[in-house]
C-alpha atoms as a PDB file:
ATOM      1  CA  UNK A   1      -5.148 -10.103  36.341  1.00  0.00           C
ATOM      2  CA  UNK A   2      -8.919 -10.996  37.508  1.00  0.00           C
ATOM      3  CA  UNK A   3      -9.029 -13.036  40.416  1.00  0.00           C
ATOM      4  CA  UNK A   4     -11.874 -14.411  42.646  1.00  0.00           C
ATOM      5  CA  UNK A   5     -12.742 -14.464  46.355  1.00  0.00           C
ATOM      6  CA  UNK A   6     -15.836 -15.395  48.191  1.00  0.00           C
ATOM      7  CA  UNK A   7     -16.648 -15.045  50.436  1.00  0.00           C
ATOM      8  CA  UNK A   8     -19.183 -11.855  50.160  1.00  0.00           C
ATOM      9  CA  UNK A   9     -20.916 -10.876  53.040  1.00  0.00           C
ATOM     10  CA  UNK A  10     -24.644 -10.462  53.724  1.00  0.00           C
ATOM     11  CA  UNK A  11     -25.216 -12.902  51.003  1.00  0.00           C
ATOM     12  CA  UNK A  12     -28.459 -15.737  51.640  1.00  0.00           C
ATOM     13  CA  UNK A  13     -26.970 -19.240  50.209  1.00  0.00           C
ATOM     14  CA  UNK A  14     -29.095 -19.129  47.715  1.00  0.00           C
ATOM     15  CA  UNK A  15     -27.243 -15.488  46.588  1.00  0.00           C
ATOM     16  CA  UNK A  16     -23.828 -17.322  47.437  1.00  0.00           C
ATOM     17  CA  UNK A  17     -24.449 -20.425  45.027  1.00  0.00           C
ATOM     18  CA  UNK A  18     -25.588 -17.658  41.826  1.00  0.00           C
ATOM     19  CA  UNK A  19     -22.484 -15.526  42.465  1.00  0.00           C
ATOM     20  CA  UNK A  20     -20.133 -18.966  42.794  1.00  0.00           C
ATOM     21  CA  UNK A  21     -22.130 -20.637  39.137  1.00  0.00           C
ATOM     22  CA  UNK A  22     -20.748 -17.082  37.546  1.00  0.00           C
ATOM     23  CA  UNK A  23     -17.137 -17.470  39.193  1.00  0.00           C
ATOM     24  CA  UNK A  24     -16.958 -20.866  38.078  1.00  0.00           C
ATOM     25  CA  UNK A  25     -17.959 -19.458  34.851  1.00  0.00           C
ATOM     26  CA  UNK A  26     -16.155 -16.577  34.476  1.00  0.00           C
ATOM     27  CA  UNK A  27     -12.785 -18.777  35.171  1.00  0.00           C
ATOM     28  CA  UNK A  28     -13.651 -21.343  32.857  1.00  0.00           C
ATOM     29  CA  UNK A  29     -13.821 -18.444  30.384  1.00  0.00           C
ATOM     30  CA  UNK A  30     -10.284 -17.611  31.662  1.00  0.00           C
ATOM     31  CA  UNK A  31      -8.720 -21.451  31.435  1.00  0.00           C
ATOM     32  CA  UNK A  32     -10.129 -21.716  28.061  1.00  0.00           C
ATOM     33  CA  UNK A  33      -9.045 -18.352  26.855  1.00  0.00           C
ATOM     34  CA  UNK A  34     -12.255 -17.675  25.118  1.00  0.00           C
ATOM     35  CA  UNK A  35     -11.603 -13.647  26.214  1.00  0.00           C
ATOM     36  CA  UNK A  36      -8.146 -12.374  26.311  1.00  0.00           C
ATOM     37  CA  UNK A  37      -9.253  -9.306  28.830  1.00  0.00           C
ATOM     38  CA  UNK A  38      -8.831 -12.363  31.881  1.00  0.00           C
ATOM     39  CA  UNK A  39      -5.177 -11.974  31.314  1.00  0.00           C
ATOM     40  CA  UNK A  40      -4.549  -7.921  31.236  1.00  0.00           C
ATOM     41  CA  UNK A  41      -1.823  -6.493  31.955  1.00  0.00           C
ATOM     42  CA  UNK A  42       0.096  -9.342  31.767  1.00  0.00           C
ATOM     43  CA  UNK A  43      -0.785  -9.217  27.579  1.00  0.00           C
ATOM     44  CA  UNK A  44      -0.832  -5.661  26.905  1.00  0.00           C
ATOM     45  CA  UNK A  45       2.094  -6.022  25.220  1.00  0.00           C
ATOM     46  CA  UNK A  46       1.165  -8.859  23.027  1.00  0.00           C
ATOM     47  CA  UNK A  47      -2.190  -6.493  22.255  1.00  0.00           C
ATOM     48  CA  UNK A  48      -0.241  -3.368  21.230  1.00  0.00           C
ATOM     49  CA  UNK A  49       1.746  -4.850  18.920  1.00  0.00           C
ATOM     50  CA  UNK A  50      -1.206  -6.687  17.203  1.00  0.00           C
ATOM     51  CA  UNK A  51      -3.374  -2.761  17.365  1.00  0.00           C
ATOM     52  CA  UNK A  52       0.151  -1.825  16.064  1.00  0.00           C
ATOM     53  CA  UNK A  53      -0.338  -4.418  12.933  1.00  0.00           C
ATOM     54  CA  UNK A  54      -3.514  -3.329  12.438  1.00  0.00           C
ATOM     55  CA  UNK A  55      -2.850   0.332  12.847  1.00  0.00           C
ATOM     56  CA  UNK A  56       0.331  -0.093  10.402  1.00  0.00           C
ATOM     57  CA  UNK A  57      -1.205  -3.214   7.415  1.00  0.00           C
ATOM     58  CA  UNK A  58      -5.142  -1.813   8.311  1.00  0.00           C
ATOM     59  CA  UNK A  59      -7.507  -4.628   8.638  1.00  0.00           C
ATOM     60  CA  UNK A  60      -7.467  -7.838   7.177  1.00  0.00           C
ATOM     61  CA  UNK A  61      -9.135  -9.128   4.126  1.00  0.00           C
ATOM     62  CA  UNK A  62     -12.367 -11.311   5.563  1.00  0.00           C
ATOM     63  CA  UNK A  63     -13.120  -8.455   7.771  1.00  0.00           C
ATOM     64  CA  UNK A  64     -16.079  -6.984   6.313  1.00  0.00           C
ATOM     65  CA  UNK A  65     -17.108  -5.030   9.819  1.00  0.00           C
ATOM     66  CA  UNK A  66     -15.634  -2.844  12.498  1.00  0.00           C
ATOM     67  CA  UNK A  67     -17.921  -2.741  15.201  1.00  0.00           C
ATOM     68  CA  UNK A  68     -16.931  -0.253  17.729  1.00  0.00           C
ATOM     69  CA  UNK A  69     -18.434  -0.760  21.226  1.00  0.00           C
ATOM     70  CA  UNK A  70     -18.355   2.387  23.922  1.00  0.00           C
ATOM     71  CA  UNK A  71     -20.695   4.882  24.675  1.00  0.00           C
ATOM     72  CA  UNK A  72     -20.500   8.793  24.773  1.00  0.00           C
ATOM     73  CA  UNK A  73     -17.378  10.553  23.963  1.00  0.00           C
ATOM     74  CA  UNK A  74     -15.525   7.380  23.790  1.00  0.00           C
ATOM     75  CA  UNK A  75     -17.058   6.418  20.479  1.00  0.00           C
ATOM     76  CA  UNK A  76     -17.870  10.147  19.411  1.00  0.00           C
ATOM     77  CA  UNK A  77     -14.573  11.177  17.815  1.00  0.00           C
ATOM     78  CA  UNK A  78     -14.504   7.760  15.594  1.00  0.00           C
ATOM     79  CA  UNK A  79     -18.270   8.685  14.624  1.00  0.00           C
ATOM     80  CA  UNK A  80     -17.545  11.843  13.941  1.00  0.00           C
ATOM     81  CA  UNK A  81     -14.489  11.115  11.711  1.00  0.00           C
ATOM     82  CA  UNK A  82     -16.376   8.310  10.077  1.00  0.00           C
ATOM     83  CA  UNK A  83     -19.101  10.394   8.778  1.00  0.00           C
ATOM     84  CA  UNK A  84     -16.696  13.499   7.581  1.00  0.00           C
ATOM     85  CA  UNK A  85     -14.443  10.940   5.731  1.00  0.00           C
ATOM     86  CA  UNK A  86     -17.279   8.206   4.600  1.00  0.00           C
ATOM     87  CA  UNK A  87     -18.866  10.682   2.203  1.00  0.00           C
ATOM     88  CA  UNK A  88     -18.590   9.728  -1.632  1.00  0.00           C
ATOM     89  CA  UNK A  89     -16.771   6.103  -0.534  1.00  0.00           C
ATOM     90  CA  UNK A  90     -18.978   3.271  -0.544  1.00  0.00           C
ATOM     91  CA  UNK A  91     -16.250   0.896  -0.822  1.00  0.00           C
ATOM     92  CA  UNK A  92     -14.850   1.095   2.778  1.00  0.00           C
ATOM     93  CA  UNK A  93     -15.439  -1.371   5.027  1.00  0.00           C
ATOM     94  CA  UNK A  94     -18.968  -1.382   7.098  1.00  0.00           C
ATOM     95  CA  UNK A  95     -18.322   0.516  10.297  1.00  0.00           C
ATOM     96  CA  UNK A  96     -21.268  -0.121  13.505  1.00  0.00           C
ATOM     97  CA  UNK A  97     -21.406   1.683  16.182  1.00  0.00           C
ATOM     98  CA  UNK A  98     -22.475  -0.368  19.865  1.00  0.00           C
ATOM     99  CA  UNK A  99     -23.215   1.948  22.494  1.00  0.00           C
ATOM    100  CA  UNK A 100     -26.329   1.589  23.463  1.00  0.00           C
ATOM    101  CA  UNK A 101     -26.847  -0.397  26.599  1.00  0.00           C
ATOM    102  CA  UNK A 102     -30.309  -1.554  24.817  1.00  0.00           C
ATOM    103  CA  UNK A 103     -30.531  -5.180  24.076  1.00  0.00           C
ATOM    104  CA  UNK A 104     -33.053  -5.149  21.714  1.00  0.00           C
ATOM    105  CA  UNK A 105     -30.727  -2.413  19.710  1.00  0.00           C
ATOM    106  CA  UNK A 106     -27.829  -4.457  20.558  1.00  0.00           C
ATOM    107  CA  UNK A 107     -29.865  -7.437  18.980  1.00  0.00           C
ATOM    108  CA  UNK A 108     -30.559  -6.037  15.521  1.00  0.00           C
ATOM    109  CA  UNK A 109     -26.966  -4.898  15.067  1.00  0.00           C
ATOM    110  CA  UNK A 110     -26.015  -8.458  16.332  1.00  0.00           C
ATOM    111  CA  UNK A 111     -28.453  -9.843  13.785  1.00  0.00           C
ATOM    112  CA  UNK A 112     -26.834  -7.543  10.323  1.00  0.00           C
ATOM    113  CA  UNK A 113     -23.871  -8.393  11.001  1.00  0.00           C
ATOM    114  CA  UNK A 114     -21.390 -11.478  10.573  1.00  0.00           C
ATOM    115  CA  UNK A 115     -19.775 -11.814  13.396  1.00  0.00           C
ATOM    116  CA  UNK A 116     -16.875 -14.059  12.402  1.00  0.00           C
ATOM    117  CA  UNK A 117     -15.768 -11.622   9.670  1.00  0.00           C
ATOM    118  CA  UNK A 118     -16.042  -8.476  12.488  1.00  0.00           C
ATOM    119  CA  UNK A 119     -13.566  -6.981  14.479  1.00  0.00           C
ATOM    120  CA  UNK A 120     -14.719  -5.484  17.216  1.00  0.00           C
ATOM    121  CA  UNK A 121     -13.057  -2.544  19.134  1.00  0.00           C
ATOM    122  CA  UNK A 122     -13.900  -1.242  22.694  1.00  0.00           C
ATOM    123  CA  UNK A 123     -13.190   2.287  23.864  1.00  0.00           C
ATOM    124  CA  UNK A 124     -13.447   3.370  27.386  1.00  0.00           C
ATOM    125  CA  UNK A 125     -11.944   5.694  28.983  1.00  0.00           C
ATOM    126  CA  UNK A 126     -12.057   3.810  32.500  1.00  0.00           C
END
């Protein structure tokens, strides 16, 4: 679970109100459960067995895009698979690759797709 502390040290107050505006943030996010990662571990095993759905029924119906977010090797393999198996199948769902650290390239994807009918999935191997 993510938890915050202040105080930091060597901080000017002006440094100490910035870093408390994004803690307050940051646990709002939590409260109002707008990103499940707040609550890891104490999900994972609500999350496996919903990557086990997906893995098992593939993805739903009003997804139109997987949008895979990680950079190097952890999105690699999936590319790499995707543009073996992708040849001659125009049907299958749209898949984007995020991992660039670029926000104007992070932009234009941002801007193709719909982002209410995409399911995005991060790999890292942190």
């Amino acid at each position: 679970m993510i938890e915050f502390r202040m105080p930091w040290r060597n901080e000017s107050e002006e440094g100490y109100r910035r870093i408390a505006m994004v803690r307050d943030r940051l646990q709002w996010e939590k409260e109002q459960g707008i990103s499940g990662y707040y609550h890891l571990p104490e999900t994972e095993e609500g999350l496996i067995g919903r990557v086990e759905s997906l893995a098992r029924d593939g993805l739903p119906r009003e997804v139109e895009t997987l949008a895979v977010i990680g950079i190097g090797g952890s999105s690699l393999g999936a590319k790499a698979i995707d543009r073996a198996l992708r040849v001659g199948r125009p049907d299958i769902k749209e898949l984007l690759f995020l991992e660039n650290t670029d926000p104007l390239d992070i932009a234009e994807k941002f801007a193709r797709i719909d982002r209410e009918r995409t399911l995005f999935l991060l790999i890292s191997k942190s």
